[in-house]
Structure formats: structure tokens, C-alpha cells
PDB file of N, CA and C in Angstrom:
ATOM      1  N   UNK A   1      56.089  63.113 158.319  1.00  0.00           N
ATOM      2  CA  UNK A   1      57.357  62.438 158.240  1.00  0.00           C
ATOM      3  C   UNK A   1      57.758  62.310 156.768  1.00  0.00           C
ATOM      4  N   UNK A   2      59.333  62.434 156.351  1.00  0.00           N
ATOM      5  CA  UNK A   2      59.505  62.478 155.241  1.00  0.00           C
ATOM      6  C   UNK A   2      60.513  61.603 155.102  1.00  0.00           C
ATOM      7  N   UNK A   3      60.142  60.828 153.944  1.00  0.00           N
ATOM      8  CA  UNK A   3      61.032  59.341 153.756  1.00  0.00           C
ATOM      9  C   UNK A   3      62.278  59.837 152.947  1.00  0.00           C
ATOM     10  N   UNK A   4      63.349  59.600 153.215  1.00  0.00           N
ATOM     11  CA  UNK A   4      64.760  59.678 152.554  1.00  0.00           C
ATOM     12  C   UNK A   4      64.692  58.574 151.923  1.00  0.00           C
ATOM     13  N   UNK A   5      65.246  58.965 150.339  1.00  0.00           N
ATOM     14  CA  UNK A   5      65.787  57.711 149.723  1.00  0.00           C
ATOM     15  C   UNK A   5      66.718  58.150 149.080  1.00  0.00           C
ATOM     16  N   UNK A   6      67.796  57.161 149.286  1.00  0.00           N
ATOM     17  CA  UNK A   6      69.296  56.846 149.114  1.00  0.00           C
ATOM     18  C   UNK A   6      69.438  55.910 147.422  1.00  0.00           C
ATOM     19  N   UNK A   7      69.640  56.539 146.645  1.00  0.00           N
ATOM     20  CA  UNK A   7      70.142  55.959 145.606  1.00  0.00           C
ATOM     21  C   UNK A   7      71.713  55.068 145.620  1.00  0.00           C
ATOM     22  N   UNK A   8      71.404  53.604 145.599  1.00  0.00           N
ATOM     23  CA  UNK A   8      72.337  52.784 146.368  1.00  0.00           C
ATOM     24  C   UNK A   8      73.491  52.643 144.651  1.00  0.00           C
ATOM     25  N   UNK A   9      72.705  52.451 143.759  1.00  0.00           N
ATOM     26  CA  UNK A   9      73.836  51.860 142.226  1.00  0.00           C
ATOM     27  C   UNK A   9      73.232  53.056 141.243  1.00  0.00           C
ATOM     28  N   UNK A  10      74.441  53.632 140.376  1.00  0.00           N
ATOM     29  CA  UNK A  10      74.435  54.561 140.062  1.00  0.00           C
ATOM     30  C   UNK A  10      74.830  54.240 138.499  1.00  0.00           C
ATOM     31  N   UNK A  11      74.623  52.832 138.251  1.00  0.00           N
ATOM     32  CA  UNK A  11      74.789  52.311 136.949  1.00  0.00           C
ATOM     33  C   UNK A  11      73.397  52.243 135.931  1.00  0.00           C
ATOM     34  N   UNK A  12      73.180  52.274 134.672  1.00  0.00           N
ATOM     35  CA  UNK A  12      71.874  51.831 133.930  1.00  0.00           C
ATOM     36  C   UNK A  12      71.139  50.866 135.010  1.00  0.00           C
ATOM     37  N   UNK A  13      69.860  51.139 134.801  1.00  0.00           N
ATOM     38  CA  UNK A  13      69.290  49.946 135.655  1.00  0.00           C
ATOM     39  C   UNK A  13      67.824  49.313 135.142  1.00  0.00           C
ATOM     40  N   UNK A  14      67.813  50.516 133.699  1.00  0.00           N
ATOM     41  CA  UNK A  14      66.228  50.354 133.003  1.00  0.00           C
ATOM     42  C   UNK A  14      66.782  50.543 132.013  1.00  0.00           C
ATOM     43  N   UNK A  15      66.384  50.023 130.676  1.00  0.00           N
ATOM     44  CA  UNK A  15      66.262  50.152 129.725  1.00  0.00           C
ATOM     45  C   UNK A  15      65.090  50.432 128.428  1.00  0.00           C
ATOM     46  N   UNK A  16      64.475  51.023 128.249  1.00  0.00           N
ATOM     47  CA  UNK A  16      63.275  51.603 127.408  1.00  0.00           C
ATOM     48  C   UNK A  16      63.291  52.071 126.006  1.00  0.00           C
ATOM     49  N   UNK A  17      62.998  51.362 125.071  1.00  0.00           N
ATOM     50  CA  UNK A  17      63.085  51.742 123.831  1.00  0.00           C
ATOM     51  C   UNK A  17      64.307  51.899 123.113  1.00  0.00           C
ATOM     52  N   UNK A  18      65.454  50.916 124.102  1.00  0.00           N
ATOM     53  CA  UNK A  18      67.191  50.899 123.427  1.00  0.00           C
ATOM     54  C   UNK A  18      67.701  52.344 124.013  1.00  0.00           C
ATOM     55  N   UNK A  19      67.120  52.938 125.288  1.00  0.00           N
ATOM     56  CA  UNK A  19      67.817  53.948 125.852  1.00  0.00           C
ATOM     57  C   UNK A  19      67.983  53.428 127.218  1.00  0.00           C
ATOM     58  N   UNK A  20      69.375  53.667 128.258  1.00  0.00           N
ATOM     59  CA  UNK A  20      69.523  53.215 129.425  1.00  0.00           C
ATOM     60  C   UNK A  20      69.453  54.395 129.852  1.00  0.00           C
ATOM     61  N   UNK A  21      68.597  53.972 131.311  1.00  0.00           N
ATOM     62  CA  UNK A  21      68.316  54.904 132.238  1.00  0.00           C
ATOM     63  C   UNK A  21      68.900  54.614 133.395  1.00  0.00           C
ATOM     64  N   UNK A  22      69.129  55.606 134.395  1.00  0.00           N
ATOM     65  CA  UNK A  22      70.046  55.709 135.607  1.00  0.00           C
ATOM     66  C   UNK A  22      68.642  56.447 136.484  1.00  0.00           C
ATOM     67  N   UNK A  23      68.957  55.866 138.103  1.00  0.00           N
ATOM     68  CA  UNK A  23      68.472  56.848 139.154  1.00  0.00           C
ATOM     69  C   UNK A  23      69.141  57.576 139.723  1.00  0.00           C
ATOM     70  N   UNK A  24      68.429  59.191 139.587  1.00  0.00           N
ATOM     71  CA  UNK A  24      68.941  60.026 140.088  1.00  0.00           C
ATOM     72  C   UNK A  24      69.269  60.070 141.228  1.00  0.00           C
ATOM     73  N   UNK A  25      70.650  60.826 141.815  1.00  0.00           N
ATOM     74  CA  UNK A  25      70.600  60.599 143.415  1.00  0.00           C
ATOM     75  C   UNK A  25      70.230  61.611 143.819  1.00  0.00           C
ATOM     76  N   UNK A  26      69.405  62.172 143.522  1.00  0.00           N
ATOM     77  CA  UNK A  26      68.633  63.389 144.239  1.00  0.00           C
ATOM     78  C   UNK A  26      67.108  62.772 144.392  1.00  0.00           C
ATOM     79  N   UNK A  27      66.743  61.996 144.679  1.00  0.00           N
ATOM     80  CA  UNK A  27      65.013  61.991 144.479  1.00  0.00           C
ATOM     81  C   UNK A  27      64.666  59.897 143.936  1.00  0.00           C
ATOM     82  N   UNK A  28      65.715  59.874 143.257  1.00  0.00           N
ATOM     83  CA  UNK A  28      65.410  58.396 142.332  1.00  0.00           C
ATOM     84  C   UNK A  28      64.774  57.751 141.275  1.00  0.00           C
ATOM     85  N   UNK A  29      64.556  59.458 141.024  1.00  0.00           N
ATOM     86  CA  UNK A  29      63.700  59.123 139.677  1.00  0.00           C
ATOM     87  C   UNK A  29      64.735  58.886 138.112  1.00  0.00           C
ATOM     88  N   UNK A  30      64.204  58.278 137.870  1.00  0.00           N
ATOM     89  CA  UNK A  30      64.669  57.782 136.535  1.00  0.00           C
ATOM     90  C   UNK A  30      64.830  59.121 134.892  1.00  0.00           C
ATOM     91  N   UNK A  31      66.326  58.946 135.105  1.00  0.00           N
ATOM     92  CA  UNK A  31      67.302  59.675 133.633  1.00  0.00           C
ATOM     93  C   UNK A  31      67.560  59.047 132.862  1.00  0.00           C
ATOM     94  N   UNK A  32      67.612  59.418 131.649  1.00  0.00           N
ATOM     95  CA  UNK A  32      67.991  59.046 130.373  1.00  0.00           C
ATOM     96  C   UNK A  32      69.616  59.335 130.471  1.00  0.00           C
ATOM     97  N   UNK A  33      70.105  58.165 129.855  1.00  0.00           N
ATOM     98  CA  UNK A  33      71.798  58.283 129.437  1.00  0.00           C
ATOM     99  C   UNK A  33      71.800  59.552 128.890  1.00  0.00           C
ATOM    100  N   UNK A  34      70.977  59.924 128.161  1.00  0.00           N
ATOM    101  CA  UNK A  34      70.799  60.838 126.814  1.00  0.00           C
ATOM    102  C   UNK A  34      70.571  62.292 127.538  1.00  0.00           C
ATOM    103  N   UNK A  35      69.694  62.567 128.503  1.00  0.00           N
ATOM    104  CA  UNK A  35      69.219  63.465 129.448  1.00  0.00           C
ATOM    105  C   UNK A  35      70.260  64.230 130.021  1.00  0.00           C
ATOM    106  N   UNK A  36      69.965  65.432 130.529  1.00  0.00           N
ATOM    107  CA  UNK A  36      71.159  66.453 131.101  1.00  0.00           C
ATOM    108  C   UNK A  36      70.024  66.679 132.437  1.00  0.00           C
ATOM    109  N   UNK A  37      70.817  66.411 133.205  1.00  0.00           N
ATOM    110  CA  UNK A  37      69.772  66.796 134.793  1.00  0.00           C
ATOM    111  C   UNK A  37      71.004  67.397 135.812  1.00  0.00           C
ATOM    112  N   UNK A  38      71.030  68.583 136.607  1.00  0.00           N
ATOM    113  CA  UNK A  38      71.522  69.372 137.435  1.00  0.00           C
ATOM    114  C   UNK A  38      71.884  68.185 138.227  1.00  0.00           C
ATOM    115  N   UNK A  39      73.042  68.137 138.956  1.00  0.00           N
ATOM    116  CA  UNK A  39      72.833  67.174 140.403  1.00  0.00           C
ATOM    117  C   UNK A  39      72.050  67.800 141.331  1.00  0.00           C
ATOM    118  N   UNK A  40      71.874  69.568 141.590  1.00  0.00           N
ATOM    119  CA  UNK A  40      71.134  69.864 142.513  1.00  0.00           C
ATOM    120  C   UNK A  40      69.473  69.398 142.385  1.00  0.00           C
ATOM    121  N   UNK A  41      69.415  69.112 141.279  1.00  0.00           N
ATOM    122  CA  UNK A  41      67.890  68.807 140.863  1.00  0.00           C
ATOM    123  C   UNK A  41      67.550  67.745 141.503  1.00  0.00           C
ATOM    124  N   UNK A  42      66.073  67.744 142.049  1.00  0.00           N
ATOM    125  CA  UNK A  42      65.100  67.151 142.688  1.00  0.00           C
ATOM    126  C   UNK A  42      64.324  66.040 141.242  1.00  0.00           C
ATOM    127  N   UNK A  43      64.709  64.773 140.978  1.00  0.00           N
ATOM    128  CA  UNK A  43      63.644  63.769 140.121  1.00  0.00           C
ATOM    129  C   UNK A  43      62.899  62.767 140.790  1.00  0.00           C
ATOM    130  N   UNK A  44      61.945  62.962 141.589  1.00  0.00           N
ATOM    131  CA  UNK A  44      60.806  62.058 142.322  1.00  0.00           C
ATOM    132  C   UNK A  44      60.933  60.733 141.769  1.00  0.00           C
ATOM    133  N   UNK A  45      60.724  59.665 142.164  1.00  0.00           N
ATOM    134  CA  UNK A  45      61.081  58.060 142.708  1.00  0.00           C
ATOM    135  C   UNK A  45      59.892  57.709 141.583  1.00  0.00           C
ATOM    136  N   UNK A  46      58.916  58.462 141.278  1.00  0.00           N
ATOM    137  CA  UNK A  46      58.130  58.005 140.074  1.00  0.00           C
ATOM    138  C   UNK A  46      58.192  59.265 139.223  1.00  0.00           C
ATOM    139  N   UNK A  47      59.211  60.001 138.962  1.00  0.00           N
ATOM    140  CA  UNK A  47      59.328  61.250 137.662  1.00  0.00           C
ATOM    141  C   UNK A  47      60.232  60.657 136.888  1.00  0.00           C
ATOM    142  N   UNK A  48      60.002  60.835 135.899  1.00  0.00           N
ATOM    143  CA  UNK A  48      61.471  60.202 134.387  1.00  0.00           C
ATOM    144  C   UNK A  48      61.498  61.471 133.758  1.00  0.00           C
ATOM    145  N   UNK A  49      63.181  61.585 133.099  1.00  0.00           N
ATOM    146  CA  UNK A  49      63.098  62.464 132.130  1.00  0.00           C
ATOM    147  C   UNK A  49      64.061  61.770 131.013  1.00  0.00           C
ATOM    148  N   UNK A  50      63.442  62.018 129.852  1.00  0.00           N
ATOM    149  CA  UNK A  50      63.580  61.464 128.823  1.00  0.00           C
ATOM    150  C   UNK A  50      64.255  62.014 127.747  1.00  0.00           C
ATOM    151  N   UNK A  51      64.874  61.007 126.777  1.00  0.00           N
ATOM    152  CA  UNK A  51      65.807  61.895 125.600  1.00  0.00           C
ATOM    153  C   UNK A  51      66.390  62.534 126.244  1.00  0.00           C
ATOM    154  N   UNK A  52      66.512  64.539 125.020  1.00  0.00           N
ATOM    155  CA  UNK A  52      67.430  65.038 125.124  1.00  0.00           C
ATOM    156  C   UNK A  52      66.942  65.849 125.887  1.00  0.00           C
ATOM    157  N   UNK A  53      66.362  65.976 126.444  1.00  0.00           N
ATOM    158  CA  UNK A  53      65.757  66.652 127.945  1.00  0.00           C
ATOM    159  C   UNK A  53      66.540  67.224 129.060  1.00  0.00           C
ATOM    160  N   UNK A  54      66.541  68.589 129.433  1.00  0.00           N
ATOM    161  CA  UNK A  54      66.844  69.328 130.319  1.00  0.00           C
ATOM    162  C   UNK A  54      66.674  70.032 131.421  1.00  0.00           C
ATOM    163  N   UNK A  55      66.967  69.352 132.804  1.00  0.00           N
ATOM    164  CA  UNK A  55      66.632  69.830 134.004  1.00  0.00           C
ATOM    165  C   UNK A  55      67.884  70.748 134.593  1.00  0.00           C
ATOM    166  N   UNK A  56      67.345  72.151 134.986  1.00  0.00           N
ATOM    167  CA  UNK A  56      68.517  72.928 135.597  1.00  0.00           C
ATOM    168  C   UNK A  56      68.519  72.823 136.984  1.00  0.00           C
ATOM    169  N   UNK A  57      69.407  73.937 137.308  1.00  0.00           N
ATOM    170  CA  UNK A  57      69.652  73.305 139.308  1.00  0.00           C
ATOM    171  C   UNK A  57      68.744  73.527 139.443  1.00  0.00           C
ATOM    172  N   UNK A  58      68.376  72.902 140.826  1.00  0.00           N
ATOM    173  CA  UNK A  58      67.614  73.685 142.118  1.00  0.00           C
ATOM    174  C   UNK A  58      66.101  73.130 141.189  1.00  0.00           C
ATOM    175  N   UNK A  59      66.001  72.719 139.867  1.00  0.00           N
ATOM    176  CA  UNK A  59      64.377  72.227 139.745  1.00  0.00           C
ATOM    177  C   UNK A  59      63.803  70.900 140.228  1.00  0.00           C
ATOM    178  N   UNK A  60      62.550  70.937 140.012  1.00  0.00           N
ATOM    179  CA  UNK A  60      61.829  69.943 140.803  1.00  0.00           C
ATOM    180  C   UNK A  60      61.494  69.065 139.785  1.00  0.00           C
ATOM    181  N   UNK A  61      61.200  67.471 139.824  1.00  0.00           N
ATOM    182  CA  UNK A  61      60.790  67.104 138.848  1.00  0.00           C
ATOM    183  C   UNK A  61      60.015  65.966 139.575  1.00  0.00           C
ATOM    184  N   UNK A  62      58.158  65.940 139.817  1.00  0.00           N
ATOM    185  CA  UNK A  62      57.967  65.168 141.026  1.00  0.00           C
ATOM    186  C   UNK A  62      57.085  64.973 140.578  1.00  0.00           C
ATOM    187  N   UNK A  63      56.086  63.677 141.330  1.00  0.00           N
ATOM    188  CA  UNK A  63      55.134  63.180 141.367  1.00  0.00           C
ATOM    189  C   UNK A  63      55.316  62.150 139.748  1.00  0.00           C
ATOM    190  N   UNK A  64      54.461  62.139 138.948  1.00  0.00           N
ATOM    191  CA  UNK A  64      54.540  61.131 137.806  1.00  0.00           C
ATOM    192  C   UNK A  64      54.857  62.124 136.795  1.00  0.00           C
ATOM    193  N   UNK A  65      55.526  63.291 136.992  1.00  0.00           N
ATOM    194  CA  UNK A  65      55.837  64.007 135.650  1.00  0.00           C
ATOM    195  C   UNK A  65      56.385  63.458 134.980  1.00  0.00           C
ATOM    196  N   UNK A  66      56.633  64.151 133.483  1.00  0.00           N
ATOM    197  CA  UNK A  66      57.834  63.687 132.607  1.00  0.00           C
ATOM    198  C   UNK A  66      58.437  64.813 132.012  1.00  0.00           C
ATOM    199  N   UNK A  67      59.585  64.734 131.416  1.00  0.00           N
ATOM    200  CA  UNK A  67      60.349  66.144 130.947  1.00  0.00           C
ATOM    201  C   UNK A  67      61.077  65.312 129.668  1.00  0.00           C
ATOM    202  N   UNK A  68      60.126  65.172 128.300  1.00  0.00           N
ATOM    203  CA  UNK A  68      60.763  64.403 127.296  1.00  0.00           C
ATOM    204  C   UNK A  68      61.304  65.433 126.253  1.00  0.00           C
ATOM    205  N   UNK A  69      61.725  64.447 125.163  1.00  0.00           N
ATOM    206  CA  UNK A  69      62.390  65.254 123.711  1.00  0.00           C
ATOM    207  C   UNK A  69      63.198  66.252 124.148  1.00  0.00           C
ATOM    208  N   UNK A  70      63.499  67.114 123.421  1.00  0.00           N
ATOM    209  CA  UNK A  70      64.481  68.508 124.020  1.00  0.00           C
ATOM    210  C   UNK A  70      63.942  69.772 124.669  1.00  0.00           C
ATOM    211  N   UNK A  71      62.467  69.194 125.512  1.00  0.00           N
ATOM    212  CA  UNK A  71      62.636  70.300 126.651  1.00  0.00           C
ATOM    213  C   UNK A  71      63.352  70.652 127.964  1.00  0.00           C
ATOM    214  N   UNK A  72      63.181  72.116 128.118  1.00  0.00           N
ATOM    215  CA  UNK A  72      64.444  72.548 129.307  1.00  0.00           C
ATOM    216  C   UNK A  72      63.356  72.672 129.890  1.00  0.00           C
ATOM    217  N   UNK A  73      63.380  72.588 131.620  1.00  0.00           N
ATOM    218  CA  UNK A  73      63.202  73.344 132.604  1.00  0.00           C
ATOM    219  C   UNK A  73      64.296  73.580 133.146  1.00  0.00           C
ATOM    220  N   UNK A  74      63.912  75.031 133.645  1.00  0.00           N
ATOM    221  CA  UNK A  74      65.121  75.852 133.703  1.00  0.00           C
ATOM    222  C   UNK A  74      65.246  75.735 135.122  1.00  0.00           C
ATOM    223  N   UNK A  75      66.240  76.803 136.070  1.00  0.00           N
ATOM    224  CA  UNK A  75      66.783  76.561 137.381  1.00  0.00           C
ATOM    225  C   UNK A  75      65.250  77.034 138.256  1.00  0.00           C
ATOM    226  N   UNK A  76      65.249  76.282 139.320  1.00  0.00           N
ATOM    227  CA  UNK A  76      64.315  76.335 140.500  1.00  0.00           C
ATOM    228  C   UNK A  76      62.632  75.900 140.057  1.00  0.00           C
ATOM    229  N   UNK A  77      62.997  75.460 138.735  1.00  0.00           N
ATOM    230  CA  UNK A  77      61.249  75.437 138.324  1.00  0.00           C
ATOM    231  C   UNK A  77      60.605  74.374 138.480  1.00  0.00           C
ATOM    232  N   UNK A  78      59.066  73.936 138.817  1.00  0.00           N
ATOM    233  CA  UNK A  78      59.185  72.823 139.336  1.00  0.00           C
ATOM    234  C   UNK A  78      57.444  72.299 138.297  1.00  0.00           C
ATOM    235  N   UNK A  79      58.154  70.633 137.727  1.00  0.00           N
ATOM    236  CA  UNK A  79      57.141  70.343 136.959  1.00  0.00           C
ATOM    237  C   UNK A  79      56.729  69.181 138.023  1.00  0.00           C
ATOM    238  N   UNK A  80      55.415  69.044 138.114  1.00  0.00           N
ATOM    239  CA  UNK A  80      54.907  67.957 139.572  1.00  0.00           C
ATOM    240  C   UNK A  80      53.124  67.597 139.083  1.00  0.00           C
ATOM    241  N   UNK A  81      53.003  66.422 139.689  1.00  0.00           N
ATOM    242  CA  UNK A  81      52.149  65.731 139.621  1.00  0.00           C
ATOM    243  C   UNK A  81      52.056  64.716 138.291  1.00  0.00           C
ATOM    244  N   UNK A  82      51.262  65.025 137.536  1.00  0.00           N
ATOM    245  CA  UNK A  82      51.211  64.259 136.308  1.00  0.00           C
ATOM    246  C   UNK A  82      51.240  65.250 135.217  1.00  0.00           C
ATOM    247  N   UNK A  83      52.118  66.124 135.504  1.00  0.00           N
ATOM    248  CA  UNK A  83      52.236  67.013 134.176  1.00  0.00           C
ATOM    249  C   UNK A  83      53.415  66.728 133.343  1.00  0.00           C
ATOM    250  N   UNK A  84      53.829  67.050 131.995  1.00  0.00           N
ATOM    251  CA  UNK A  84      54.473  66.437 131.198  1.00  0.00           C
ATOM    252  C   UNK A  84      54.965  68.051 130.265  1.00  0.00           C
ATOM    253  N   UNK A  85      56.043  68.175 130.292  1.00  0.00           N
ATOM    254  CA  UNK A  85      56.752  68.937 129.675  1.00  0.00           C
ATOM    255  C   UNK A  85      57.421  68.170 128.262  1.00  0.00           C
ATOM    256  N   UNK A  86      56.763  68.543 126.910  1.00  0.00           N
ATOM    257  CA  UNK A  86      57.797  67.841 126.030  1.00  0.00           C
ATOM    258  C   UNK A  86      58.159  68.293 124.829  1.00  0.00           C
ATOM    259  N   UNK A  87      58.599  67.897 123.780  1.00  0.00           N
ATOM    260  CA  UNK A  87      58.655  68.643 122.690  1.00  0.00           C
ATOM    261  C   UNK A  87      59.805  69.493 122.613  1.00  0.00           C
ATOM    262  N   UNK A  88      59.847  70.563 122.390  1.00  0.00           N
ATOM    263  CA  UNK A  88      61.135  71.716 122.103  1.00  0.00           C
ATOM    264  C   UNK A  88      60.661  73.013 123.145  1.00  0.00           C
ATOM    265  N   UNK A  89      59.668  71.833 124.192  1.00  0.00           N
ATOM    266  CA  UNK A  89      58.861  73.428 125.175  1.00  0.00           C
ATOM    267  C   UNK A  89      60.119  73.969 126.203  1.00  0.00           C
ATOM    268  N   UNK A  90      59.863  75.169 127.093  1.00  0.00           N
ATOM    269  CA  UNK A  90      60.706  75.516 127.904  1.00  0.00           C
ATOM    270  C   UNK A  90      59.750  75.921 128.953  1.00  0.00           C
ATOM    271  N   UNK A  91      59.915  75.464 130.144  1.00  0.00           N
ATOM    272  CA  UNK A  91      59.799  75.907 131.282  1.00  0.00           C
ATOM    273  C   UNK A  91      60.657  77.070 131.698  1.00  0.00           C
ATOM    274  N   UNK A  92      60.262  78.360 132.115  1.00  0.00           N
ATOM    275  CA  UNK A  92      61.503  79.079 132.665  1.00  0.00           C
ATOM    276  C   UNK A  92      61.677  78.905 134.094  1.00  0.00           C
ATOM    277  N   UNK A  93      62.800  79.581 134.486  1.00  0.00           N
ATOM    278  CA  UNK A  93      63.417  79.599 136.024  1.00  0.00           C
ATOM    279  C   UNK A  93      61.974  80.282 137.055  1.00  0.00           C
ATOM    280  N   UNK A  94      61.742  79.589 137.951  1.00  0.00           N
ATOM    281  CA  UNK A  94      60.957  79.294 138.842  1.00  0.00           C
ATOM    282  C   UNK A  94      59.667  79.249 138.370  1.00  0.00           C
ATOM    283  N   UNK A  95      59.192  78.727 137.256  1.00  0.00           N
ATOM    284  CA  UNK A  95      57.648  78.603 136.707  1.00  0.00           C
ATOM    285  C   UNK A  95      57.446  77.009 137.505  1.00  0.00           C
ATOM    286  N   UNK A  96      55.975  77.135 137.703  1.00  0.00           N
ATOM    287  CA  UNK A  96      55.258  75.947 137.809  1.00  0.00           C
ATOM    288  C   UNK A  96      54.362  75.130 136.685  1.00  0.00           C
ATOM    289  N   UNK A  97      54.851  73.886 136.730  1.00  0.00           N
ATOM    290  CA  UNK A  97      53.600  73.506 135.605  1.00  0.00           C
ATOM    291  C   UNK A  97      53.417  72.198 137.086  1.00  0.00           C
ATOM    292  N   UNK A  98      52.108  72.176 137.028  1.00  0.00           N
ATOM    293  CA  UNK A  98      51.307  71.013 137.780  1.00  0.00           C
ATOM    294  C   UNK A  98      50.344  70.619 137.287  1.00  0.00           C
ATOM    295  N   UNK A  99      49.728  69.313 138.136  1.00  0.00           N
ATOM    296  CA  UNK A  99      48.571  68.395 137.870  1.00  0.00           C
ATOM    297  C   UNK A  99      48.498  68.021 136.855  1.00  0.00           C
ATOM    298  N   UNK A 100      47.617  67.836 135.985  1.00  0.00           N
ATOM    299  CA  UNK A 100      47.338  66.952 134.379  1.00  0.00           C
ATOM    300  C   UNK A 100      47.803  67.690 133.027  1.00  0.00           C
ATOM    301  N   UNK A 101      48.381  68.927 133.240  1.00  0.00           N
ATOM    302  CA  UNK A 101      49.083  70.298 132.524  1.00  0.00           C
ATOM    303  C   UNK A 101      50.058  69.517 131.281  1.00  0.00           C
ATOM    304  N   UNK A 102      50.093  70.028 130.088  1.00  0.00           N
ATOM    305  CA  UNK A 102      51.073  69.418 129.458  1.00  0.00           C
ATOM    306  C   UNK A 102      51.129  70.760 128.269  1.00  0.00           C
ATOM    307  N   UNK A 103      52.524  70.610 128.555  1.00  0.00           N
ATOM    308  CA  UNK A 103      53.034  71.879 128.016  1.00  0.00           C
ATOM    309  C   UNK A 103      53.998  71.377 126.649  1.00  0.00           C
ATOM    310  N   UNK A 104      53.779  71.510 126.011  1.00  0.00           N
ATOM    311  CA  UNK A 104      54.690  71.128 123.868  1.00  0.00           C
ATOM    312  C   UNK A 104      54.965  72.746 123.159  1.00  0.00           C
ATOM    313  N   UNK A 105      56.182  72.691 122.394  1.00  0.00           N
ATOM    314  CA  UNK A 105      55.887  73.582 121.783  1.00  0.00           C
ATOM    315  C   UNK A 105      56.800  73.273 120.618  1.00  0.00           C
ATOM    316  N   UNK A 106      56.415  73.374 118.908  1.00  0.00           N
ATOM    317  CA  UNK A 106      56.942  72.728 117.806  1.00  0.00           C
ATOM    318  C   UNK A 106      57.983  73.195 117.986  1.00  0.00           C
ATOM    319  N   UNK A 107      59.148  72.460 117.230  1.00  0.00           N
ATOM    320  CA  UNK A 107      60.544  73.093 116.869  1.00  0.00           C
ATOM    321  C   UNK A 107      60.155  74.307 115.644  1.00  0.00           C
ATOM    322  N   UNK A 108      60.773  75.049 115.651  1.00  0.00           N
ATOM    323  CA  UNK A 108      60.527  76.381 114.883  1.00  0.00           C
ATOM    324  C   UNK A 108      61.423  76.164 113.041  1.00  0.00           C
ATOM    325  N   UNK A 109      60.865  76.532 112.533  1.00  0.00           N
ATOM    326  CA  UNK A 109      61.476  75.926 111.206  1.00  0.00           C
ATOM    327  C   UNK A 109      62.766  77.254 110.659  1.00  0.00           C
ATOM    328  N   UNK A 110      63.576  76.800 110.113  1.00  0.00           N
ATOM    329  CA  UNK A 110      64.798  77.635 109.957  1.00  0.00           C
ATOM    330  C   UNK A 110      64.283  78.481 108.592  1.00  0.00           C
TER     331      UNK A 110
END
């Protein structure tokens, strides 16, 4: 059986470190004002994504992940469990990162 949840207020509802966060109505997991997330995107009821952070359509963002600083995951890709995408990393379109996985990659110097 699979529990539906209905994201009822679509206003700030957390605040963390002087950033307001919103629940997604796809899933209920918690966005950054600051954050760019697909509406088709999936953010699990305990996933946050943080800063300037980027979720494309159709991705997953589940279990206790996180998707901080200015990483993208790209369309259909799905970061789950307790894995953590952050930094200037990129997930591409349909990659998996799972379980305790944590994926960074430096900003590149000009």
C-alpha cells in the first residue's frame, strides 16, 4: 500500500540558517526559496534540497537525501536513501546515486 501525501500550504514553513523553505507538492519534501526543483520532480517527505541546487523533471529525490550548493540532477535521475549530492557535482539524466554515496565535485577555477 502506498501512502499519498497531499501538500496542504504552499507557503515557507521552515526556516534554516536565514533560508525559507517550502514543501514540495510532489512528495513533501522540503525546498529552498533559493532551490530550482521541476514540478514533475519527486522530493520525499524526508529529502531537502538546498541553496542553489537543481532538480530536473521526472527526478527522484527520496529517502533522507540531500541535493545542496549548486548541484544539478538532471531529468529522470534519481538520488535516494541517504545519499547527498553537493558542491558544483552533477548527476546526469537517468543516473543513480544511492545509499550512504556522496557525490562533490570542486568548482573549477577560471
Amino acid at each position: 500500500m502506498t501512502d499519498t501525501i497531499k501538500v496542504l500550504y504552499s507557503e515557507a514553513v521552515l526556516e534554516i540558517d536565514g533560508v525559507k523553505y517550502h514543501h514540495h507538492p510532489n512528495g513533501g519534501g522540503l525546498v529552498a526559496e533559493t532551490a530550482e526543483v521541476a514540478p514533475t520532480a519527486y522530493v520525499g517527505l524526508f529529502a531537502r534540497v538546498c541553496a542553489y541546487a537543481k532538480v530536473g523533471d521526472y527526478a527522484n529525490v527520496c529517502g533522507n537525501a540531500r541535493v545542496c550548493a549548486y548541484a544539478k540532477v538532471g531529468d529522470y535521475a534519481n538520488v535516494c536513501g541517504n545519499a547527498r549530492v553537493c558542491a558544483y557535482a552533477k548527476v546526469d539524466a537517468c543516473a543513480w546515486v544511492c545509499g550512504e554515496r556522496i557525490v562533490r565535485r570542486a568548482k573549477r577555477r577560471s
